[in-house]
C-alpha atoms as a PDB file:
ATOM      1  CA  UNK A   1       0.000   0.000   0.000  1.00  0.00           C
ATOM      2  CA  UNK A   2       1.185   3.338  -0.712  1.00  0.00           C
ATOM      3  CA  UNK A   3       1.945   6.037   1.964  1.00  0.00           C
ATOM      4  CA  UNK A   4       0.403   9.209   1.332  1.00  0.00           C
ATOM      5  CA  UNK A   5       4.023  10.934   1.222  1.00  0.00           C
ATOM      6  CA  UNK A   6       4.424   8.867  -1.793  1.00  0.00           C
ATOM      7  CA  UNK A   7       1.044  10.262  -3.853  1.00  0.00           C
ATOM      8  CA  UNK A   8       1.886  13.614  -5.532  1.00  0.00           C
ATOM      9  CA  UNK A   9      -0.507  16.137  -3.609  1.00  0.00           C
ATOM     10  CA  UNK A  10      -3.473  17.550  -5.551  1.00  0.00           C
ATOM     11  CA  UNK A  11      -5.120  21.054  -4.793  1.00  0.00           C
ATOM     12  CA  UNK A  12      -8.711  21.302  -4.761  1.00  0.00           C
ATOM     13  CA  UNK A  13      -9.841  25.233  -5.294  1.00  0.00           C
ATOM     14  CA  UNK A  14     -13.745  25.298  -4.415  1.00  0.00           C
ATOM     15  CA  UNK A  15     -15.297  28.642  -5.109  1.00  0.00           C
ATOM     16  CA  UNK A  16     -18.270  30.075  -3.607  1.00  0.00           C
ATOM     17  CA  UNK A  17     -20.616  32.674  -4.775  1.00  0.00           C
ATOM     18  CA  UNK A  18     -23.950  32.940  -2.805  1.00  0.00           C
ATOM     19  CA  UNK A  19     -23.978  28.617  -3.105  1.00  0.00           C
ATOM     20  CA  UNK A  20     -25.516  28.495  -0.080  1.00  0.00           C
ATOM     21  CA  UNK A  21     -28.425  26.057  -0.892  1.00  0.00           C
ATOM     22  CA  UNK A  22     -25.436  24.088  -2.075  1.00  0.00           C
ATOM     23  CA  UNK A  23     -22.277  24.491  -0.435  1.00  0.00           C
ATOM     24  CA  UNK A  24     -22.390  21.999   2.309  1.00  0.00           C
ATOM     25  CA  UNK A  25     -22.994  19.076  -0.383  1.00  0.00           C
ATOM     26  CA  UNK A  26     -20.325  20.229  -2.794  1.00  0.00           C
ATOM     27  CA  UNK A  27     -17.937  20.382   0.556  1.00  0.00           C
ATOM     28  CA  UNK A  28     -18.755  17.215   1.569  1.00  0.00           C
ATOM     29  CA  UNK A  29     -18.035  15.713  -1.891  1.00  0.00           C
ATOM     30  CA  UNK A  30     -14.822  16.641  -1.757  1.00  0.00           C
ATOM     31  CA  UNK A  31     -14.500  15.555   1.772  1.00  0.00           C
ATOM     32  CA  UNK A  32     -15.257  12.191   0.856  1.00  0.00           C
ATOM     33  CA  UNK A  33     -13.251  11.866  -1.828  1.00  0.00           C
ATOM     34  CA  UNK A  34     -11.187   8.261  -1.726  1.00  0.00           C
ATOM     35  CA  UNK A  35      -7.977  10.034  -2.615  1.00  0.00           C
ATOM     36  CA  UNK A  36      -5.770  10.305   0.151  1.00  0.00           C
ATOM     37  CA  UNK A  37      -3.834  13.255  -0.628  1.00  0.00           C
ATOM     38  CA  UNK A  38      -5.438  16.400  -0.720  1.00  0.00           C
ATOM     39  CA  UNK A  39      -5.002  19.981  -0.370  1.00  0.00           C
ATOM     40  CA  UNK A  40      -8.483  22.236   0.024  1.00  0.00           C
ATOM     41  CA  UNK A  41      -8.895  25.836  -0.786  1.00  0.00           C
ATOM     42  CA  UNK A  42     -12.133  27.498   0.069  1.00  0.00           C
ATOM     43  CA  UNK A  43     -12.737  31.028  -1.415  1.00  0.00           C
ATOM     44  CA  UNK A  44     -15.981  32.707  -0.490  1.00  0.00           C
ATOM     45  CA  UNK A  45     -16.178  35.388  -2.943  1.00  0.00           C
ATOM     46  CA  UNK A  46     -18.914  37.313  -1.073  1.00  0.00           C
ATOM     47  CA  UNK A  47     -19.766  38.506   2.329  1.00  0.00           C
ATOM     48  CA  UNK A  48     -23.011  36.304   2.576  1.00  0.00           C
ATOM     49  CA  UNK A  49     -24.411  33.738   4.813  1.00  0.00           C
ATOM     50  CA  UNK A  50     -21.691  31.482   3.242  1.00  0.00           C
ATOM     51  CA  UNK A  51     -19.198  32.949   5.140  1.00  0.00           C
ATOM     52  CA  UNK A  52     -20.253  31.204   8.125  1.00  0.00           C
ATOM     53  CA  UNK A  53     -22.002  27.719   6.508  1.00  0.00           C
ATOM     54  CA  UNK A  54     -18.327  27.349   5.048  1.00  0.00           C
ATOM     55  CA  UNK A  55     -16.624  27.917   9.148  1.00  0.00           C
ATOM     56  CA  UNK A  56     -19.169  26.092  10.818  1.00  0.00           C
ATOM     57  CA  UNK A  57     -18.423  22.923   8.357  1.00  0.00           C
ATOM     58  CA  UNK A  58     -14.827  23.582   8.549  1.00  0.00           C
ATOM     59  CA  UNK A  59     -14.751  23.141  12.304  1.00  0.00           C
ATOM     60  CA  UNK A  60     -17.823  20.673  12.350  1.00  0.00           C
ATOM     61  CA  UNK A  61     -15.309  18.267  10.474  1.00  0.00           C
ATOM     62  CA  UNK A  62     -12.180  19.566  11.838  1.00  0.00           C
ATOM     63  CA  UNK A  63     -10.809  19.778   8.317  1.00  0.00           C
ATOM     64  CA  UNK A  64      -7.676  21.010   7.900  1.00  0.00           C
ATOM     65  CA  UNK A  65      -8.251  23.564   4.841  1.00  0.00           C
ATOM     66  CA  UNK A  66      -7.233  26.960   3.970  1.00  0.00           C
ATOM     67  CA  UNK A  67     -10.400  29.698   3.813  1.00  0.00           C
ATOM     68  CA  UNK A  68     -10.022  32.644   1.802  1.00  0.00           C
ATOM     69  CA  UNK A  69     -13.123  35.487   2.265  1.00  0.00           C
ATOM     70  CA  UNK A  70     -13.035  38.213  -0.367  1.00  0.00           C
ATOM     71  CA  UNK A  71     -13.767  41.250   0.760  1.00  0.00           C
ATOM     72  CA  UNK A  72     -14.857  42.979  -2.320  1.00  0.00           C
ATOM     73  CA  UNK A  73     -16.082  39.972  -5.052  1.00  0.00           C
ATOM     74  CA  UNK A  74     -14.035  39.411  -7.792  1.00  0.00           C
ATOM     75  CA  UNK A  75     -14.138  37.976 -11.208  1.00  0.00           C
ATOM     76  CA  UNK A  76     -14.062  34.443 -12.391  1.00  0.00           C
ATOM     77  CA  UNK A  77     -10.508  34.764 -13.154  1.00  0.00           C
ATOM     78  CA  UNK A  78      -9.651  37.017 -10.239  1.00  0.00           C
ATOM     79  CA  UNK A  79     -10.581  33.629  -7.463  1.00  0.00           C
ATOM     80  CA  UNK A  80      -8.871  31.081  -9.634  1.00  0.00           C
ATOM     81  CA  UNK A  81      -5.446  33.237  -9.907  1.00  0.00           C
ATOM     82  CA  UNK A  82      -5.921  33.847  -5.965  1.00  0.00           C
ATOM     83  CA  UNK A  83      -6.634  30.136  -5.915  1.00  0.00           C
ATOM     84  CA  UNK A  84      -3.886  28.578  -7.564  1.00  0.00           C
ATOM     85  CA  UNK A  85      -1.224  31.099  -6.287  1.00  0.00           C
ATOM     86  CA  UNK A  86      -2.027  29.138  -2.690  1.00  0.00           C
ATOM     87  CA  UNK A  87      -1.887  25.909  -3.968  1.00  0.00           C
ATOM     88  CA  UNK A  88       0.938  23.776  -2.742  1.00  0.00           C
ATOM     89  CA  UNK A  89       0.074  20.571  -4.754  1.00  0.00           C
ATOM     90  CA  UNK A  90       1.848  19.086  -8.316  1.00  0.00           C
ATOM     91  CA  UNK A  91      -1.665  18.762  -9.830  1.00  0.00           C
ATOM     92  CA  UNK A  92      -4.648  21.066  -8.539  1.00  0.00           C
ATOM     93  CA  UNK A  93      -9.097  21.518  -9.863  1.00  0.00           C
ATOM     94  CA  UNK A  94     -10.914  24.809  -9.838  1.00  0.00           C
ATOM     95  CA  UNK A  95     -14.625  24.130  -8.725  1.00  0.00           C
ATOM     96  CA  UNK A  96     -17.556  26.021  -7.895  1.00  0.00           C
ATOM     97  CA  UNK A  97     -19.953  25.135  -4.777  1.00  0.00           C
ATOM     98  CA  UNK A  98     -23.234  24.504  -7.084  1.00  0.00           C
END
């Protein structure tokens, strides 16, 4: 069996703009994802109500996961740069929470 340290580390970037309805089951998609070695990158791109879904899951779970909150939105492009210039893994996907 391999050891995690051996898998190359893959970045997942999920994006949120007023998801709320469907944050929590895009969240725990990628929480229950078989692959062992993952790096998550939440990035609310509002101040909404998913602010504090996305915190409240994030210590419900104690996962370990780095949470961005925009303070002014941004475009498309503007989360994915801010996104992948966090990631630490060799491969990474840009999703969005609907």
């Amino acid at each position: 069996m391999q050891e995690i340290k051996d898998l190359p580390l893959v970045s997942i970037i999920a994006i949120c703009h007023k998801h709320a309805a469907y944050v929590i089951e895009t969240l725990e998609s990628i929480r229950n994802q078989t692959y062992p070695n993952i790096e998550l990158i939440i990035i609310n791109n509002v101040k909404d109500e998913c602010e504090s879904i996305i915190q409240n899951w994030i210590k419900e779970h104690d996962i370990r996961c780095f949470f961005i909150q925009n303070q002014q939105p941004k475009t498309v492009t503007q989360n994915c740069n801010i996104g992948i210039s966090n990631c630490g893994g060799k491969y990474f996907q840009v999703l969005a929470c609907d």
